[in-house]
Protein backbone atom coordinates (compact mmCIF):
# COMPACT_ATOMS: atom_id res chain seq x y z
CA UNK A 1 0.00 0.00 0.00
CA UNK A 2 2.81 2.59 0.67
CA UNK A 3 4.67 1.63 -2.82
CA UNK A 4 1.36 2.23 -4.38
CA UNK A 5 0.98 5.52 -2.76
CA UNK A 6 4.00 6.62 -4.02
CA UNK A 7 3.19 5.91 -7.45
CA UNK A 8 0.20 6.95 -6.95
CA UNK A 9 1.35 10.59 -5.62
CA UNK A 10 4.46 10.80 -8.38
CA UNK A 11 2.88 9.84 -11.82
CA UNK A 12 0.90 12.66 -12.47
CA UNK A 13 4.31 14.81 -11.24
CA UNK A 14 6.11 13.14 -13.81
CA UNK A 15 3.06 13.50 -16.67
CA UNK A 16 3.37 17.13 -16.00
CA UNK A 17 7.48 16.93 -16.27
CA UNK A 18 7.40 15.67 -19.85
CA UNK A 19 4.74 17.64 -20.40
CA UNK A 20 5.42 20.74 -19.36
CA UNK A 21 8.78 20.94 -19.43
CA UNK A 22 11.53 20.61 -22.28
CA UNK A 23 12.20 16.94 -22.49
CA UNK A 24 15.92 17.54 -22.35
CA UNK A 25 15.42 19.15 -19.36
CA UNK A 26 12.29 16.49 -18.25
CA UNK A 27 14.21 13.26 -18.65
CA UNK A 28 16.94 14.00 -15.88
CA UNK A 29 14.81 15.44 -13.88
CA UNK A 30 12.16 12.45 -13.96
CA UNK A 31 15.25 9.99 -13.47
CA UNK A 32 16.41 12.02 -10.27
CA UNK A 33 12.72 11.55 -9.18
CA UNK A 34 12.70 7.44 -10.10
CA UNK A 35 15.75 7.21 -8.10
CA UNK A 36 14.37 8.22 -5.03
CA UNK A 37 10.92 7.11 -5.43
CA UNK A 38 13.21 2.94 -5.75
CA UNK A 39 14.68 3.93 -2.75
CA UNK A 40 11.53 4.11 -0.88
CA UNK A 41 10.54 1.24 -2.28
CA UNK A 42 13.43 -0.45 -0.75
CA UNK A 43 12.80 1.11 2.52
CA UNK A 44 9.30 0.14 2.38
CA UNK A 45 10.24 -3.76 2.25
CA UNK A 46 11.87 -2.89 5.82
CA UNK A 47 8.83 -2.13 7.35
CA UNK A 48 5.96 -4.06 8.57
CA UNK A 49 3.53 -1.35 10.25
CA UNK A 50 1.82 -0.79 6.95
CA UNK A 51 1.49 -3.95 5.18
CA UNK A 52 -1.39 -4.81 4.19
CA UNK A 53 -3.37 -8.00 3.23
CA UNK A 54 -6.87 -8.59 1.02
CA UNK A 55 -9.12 -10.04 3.16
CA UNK A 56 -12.86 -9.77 1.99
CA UNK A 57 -14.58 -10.00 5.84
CA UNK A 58 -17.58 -8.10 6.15
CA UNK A 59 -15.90 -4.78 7.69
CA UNK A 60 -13.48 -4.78 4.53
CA UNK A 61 -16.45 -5.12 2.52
CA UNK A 62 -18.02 -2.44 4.36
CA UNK A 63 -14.86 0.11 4.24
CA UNK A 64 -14.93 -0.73 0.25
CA UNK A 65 -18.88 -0.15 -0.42
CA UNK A 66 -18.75 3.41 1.74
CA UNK A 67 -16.19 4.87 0.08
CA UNK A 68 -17.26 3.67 -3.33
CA UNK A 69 -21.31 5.48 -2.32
CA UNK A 70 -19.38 8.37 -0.85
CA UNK A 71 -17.71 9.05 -3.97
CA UNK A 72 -20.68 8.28 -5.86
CA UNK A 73 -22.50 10.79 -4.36
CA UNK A 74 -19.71 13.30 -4.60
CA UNK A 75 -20.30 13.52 -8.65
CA UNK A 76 -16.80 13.07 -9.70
CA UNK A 77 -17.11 10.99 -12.90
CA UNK A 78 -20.64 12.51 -13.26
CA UNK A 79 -22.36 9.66 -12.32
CA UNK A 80 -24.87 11.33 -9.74
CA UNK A 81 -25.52 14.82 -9.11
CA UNK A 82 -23.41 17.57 -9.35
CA UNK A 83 -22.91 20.73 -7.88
CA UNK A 84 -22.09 23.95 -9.76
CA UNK A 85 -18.02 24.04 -8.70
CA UNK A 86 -17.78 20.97 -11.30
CA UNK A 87 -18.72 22.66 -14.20
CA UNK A 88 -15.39 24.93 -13.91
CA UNK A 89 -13.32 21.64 -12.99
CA UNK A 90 -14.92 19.57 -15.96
CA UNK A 91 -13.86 22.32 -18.26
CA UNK A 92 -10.23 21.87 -17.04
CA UNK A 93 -10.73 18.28 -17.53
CA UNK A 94 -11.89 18.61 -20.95
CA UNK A 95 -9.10 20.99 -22.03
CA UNK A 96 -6.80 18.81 -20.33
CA UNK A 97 -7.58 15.99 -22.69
CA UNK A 98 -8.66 17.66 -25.78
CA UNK A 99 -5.58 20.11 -26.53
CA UNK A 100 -1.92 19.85 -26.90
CA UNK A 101 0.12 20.13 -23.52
CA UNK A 102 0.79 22.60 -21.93
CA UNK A 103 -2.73 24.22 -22.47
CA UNK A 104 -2.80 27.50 -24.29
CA UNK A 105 -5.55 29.86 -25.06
CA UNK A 106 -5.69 31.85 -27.73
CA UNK A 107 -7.61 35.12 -27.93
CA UNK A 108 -5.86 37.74 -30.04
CA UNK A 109 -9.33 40.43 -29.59
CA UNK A 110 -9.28 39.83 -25.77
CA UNK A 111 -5.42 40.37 -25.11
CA UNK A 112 -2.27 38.20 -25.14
CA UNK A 113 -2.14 34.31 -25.19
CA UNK A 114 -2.59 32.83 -21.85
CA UNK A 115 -0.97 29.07 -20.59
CA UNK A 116 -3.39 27.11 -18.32
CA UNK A 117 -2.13 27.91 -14.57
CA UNK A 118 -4.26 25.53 -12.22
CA UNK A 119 -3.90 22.82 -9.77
CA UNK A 120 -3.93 20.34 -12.72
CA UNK A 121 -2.36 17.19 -11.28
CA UNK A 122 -4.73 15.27 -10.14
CA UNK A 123 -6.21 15.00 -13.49
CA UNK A 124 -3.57 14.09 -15.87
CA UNK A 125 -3.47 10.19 -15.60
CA UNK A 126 -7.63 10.75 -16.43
CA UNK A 127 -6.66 13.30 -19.06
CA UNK A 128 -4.20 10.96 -20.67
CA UNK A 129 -6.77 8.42 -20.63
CA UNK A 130 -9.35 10.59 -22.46
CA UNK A 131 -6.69 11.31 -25.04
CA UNK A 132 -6.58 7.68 -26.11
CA UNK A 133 -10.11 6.87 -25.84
CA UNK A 134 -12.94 9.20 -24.99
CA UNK A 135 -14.48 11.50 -22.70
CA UNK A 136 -16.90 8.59 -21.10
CA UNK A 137 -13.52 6.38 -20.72
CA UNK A 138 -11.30 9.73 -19.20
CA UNK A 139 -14.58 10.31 -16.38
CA UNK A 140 -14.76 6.73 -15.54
CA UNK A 141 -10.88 6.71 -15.05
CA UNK A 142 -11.36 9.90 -13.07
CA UNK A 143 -13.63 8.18 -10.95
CA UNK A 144 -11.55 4.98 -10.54
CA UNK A 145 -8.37 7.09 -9.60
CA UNK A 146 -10.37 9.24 -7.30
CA UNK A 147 -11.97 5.88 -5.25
CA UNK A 148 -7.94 4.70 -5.57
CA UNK A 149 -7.10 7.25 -3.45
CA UNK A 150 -9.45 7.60 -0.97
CA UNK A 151 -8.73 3.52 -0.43
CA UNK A 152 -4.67 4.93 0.64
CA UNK A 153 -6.24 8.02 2.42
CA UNK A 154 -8.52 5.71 4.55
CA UNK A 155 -6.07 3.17 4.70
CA UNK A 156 -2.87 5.13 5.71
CA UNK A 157 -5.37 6.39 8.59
CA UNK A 158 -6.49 3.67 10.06
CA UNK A 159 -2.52 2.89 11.12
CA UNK A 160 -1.84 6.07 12.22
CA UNK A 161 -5.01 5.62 14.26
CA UNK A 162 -4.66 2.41 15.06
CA UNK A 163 -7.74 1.26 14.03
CA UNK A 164 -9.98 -0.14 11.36
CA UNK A 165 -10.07 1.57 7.59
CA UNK A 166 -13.70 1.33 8.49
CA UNK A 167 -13.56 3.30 11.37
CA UNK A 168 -11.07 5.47 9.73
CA UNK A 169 -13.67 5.94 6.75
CA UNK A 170 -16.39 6.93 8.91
CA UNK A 171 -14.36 9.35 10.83
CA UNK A 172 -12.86 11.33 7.51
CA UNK A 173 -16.90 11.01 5.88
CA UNK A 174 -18.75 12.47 8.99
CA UNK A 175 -15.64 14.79 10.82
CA UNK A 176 -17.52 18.44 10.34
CA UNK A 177 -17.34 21.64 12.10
CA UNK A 178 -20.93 23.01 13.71
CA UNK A 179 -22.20 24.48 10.29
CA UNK A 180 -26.00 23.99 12.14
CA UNK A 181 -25.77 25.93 14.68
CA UNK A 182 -23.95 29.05 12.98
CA UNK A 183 -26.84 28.71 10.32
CA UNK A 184 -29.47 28.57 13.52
CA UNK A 185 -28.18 31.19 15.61
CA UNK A 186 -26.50 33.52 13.52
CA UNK A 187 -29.78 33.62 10.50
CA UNK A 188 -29.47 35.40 7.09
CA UNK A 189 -30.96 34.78 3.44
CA UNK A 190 -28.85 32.07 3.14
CA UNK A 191 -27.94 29.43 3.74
CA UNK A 192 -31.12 28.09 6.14
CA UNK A 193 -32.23 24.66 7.83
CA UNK A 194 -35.10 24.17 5.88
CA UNK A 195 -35.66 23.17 2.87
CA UNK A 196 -32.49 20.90 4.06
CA UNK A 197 -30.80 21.32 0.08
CA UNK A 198 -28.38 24.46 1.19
CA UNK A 199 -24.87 24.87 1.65
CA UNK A 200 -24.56 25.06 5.38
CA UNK A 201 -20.66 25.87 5.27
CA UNK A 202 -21.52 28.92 4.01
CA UNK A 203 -23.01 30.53 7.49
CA UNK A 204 -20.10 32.57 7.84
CA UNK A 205 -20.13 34.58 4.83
CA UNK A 206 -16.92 35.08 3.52
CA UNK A 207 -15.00 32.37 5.81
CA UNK A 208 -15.51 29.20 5.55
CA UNK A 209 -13.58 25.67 6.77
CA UNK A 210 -14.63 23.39 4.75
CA UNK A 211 -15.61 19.75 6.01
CA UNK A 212 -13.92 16.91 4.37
CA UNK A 213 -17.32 15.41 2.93
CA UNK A 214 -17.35 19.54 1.09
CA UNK A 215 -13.55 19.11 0.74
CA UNK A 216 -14.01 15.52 -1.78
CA UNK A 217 -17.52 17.02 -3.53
CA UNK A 218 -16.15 20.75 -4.42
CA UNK A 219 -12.28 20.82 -4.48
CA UNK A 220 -11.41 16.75 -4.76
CA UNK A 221 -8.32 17.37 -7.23
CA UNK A 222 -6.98 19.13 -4.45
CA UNK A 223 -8.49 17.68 -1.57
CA UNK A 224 -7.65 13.89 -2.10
CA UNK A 225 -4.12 14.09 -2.91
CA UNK A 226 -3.39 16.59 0.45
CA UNK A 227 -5.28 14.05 2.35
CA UNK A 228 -2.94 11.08 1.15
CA UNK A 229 0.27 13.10 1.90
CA UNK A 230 -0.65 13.85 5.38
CA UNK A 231 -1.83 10.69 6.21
CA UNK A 232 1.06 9.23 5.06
CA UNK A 233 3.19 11.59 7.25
CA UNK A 234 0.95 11.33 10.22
CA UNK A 235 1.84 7.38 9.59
CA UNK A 236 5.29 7.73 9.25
CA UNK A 237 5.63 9.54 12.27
CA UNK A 238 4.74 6.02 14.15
CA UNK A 239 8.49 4.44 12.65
CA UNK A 240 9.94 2.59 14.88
CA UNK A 241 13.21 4.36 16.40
CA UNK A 242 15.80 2.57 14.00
CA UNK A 243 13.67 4.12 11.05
CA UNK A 244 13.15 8.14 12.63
CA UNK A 245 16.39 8.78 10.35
CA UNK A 246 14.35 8.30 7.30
CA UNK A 247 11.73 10.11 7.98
CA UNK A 248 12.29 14.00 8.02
CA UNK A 249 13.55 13.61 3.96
CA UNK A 250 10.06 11.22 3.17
CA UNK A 251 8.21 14.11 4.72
CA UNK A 252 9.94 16.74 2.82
CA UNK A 253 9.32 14.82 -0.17
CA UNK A 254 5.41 14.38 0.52
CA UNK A 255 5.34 18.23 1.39
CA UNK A 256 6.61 19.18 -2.07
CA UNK A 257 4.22 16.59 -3.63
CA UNK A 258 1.24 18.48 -1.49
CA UNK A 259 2.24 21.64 -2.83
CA UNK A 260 2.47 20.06 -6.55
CA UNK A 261 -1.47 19.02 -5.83
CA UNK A 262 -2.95 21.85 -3.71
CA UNK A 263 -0.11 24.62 -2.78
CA UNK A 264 -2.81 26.41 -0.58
CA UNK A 265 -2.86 23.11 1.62
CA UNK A 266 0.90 22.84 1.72
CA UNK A 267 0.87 26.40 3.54
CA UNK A 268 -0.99 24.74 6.32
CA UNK A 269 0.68 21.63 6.15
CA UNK A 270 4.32 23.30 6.82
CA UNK A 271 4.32 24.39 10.59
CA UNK A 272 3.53 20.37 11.11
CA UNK A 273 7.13 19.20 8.95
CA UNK A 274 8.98 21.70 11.17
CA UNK A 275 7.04 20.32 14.12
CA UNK A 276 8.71 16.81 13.24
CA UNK A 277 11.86 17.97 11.87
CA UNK A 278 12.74 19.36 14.76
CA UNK A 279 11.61 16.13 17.05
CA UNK A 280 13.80 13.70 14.28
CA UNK A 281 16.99 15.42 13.98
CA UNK A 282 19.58 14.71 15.96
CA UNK A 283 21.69 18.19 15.92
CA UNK A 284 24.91 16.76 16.46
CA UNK A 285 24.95 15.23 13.61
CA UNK A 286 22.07 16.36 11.78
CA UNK A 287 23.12 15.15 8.39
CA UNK A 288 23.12 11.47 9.57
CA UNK A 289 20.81 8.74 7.90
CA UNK A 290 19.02 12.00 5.66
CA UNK A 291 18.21 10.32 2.39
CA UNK A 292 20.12 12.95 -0.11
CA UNK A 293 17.81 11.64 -3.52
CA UNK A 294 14.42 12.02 -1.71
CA UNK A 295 15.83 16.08 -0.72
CA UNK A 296 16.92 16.30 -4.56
CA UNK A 297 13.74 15.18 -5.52
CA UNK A 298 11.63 17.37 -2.83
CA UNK A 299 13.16 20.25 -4.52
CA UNK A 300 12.76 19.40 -7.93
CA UNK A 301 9.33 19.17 -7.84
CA UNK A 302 9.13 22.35 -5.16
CA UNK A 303 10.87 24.82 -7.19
CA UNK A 304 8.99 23.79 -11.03
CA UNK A 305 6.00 24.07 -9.16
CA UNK A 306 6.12 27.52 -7.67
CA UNK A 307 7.41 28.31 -11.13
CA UNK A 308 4.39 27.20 -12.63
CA UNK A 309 1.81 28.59 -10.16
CA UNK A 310 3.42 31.69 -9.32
CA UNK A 311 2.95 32.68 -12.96
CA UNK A 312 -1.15 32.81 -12.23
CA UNK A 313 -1.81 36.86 -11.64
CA UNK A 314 -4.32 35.45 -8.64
CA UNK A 315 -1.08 34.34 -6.97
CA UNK A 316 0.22 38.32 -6.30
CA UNK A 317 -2.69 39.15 -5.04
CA UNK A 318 -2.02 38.80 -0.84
CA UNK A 319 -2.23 40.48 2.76
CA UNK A 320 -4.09 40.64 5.31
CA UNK A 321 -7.78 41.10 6.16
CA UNK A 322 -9.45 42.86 8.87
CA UNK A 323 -11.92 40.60 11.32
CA UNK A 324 -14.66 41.91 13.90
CA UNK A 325 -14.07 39.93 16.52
CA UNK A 326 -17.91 39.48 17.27
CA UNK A 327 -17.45 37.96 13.64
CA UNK A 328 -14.35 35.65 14.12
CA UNK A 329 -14.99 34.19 17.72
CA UNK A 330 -18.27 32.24 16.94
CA UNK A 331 -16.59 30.96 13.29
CA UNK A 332 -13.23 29.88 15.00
CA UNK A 333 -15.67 28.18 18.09
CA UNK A 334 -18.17 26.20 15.70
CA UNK A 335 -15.56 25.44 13.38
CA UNK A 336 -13.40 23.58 15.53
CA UNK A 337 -12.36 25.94 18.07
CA UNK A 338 -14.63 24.36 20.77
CA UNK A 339 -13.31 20.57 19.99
CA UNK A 340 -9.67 22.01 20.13
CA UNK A 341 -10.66 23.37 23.82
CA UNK A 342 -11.98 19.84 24.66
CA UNK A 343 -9.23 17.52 23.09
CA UNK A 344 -6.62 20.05 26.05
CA UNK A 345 -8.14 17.72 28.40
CA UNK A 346 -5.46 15.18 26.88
CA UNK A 347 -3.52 16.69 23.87
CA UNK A 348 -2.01 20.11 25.83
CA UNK A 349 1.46 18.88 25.66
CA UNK A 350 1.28 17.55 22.12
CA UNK A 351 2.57 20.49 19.64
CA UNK A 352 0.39 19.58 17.43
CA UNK A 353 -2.34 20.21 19.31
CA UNK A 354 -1.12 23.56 19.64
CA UNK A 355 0.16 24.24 16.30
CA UNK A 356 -3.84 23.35 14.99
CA UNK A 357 -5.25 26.09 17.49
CA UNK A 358 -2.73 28.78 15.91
CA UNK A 359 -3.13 27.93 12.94
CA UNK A 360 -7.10 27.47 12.77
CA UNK A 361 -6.97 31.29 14.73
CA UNK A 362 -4.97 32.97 12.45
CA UNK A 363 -5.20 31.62 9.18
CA UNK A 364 -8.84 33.41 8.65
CA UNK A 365 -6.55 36.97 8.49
CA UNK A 366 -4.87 35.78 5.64
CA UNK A 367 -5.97 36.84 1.87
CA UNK A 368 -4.67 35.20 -1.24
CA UNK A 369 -6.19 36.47 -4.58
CA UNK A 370 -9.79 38.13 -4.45
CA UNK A 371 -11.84 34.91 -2.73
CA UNK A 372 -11.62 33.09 0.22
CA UNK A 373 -9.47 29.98 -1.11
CA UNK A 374 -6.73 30.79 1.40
CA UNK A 375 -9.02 29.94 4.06
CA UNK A 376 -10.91 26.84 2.75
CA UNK A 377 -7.89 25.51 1.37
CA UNK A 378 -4.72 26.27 4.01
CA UNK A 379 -7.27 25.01 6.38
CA UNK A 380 -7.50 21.56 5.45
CA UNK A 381 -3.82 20.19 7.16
CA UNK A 382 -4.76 21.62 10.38
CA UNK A 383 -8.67 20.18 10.22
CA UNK A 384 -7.11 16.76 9.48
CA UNK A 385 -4.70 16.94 12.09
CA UNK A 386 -7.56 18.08 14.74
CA UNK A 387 -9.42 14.79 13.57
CA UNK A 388 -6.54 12.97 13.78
CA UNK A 389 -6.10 13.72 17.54
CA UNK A 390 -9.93 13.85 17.77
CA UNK A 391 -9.72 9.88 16.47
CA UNK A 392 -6.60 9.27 18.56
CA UNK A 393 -8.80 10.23 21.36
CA UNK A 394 -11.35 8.28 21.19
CA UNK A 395 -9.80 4.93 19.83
CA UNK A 396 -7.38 4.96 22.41
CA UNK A 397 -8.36 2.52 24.96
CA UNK A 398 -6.77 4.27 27.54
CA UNK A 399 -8.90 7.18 27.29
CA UNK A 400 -10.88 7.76 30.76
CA UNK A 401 -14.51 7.47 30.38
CA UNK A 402 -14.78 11.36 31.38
CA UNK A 403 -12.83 12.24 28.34
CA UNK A 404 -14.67 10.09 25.68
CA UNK A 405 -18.07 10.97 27.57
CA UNK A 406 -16.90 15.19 26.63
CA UNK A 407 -16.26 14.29 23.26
């Protein structure tokens, strides 16, 4: 399951090398990347933690028929409903797979020619797909790839939970802030309770943290991908002792590949790699056991992608925005701010625990381009993270009954 998430996680990076980029300049590059990516497969034969075996009992059964209705539902592949945030992402798709790479438009009336500048990853393998065959075959791809990945996501969670990829699945599906009761006590035009068809995550106007069910059914290119690199790292931060060595470069490798995916979630994603960077390295000798290829390769894939996003106009756009506090304090409390205050009962002297609150606090006072991305989007590590120790919490058999009874 690990070597598949790498693949899984590098192919499209590599689809976008030799298709972006000059193949003289592509083919070292994507054989720097190989290198590192046979290395971890190596290191992956080492370790037991996260092997994983086939076995159709009825909980496995279970785990595979809710994420296959969750995604279902979610309208990727357009094979149930979908919302209106697909119609921009299908026309990606579609250019994607029915023009030449990289994707150029031409409009001499309406200015110069523009290059396509978008979180395009997660769709290439698809896009590919639809190049050879058809639309139908590229959707039903897209929705094969997507149920792929939520299979690692759910997987790689249940270890670092310790639990069942059931459990795991339900956790991820129903983990939501308290979109309810901003819509109940804090009423407007919209959104509202009843008719029971409105988007509650929008109660808050122009902030918004988006649940992980809104997360996979509005922004899954992004979303699905950021979840599989943090779960992975959340995982790899259970390596036995003999292994810690490894890990700071494989987590510096998975941050770059977040940022390839969904930049925005990288941003929220970083304080997290210090966190464990910091806890890993020995400083004297700091150097020792770091895996040099899987650095090389971190930075390849870093440094093309800011050079590919950072040519958007939407990325120079940034500052800070002013809050009322009577408007901040209830979104930060029913958006996760009053779980955070709960899970102190057991998580105060984890950092991550207090990394999360920061983060969830501040990030709302940070604008990138002219919407509210920044804060849907940079949100999304530490809302993991918070259900991560919310799950640790209550899985952990250890856990007095006063604890699990306030949660």
């Amino acid at each position: 399951m690990k070597r598949l998430s790498y693949i899984y996680l590098t192919l499209p990076f590599i689809l976008f090398l030799f298709s972006w980029v000059r193949l003289a300049i592509a083919i070292p590059l994507a054989i720097v990347l190989l290198f590192a990516i046979w290395q971890l497969f190596k290191q992956s034969s080492t370790t037991h933690h996260s092997s994983f075996t086939i076995n159709l009992s009825p909980p496995t059964i279970y785990w595979l028929l809710l994420i296959t209705l969750w995604l279902l539902l979610s309208g990727i592949g357009g094979y149930a409903f979908q919302n209106w945030d697909h119609n921009w992402r299908n026309v990606v798709f579609r250019d994607l797979m029915n023009f030449d790479l990289p994707v150029y438009y031409a409009q001499p009336e309406s200015g110069p020619v523009k290059m396509l500048v978008y979180y395009v990853g997660f769709w290439l393998p698809s896009a590919w797909v639809g190049k050879l065959l058809n639309w139908q075959a590229a959707n039903f791809f897209l929705f094969l790839w997507s149920l792929i990945g939520l299979l690692l996501v759910t997987h790689h969670l249940s270890s670092a939970l310790k639990t069942s990829p059931l459990k795991a699945a339900l956790l991820l599906i129903f983990f939501s802030g308290l979109d309810f009761l901003g819509t109940l006590f804090f009423p407007q035009d919209y959104p509202t309770l009843l008719p029971p068809i409105t988007h509650l995550e929008t109660w808050a106007g122009n902030l918004q943290y988006s649940s992980f069910t809104t997360q996979l059914f509005w922004v899954f290119n992004q979303a699905i991908p950021a979840w599989l690199c943090i779960s992975i790292i959340m995982e790899s931060c259970g390596l036995p002792l003999e292994k810690q060595g490894q890990a700071p470069a494989l987590q510096i490798l998975l941050w770059s590949l977040c940022f390839f995916f969904a930049p925005l979630a990288s941003v929220g994603l970083l304080p997290y790699i210090l966190i464990e960077l910091v806890k890993r390295t020995d400083f004297k000798s700091p150097f020792k056991s770091i895996r040099w290829e899987q650095i090389l390769a971190a930075l390849i894939i870093f440094l093309l992608s800011a050079f590919y996003f950072t040519s958007n106009t939407a990325a120079q756009s940034r500052g800070l925005q002013s809050i009322p506090f009577t408007d901040f304090l209830p979104f930060f409390l029913l958006e996760g701010g009053i779980l955070w205050l709960v899970l102190a009962l057991v998580k105060w002297r984890d950092p991550r625990w207090w990394v999360t609150g920061l983060l969830l606090a501040a990030i709302p006072f940070i604008q990138l381009g002219s919407d509210r991305d920044f804060v849907m989007r940079a949100s999304i590590a530490p809302l993991f993270y918070l259900m991560l120790m919310t799950g640790e919490t209550i899985f952990n058999k250890s856990a007095s009954l006063i604890t699990r009874y306030a949660l």
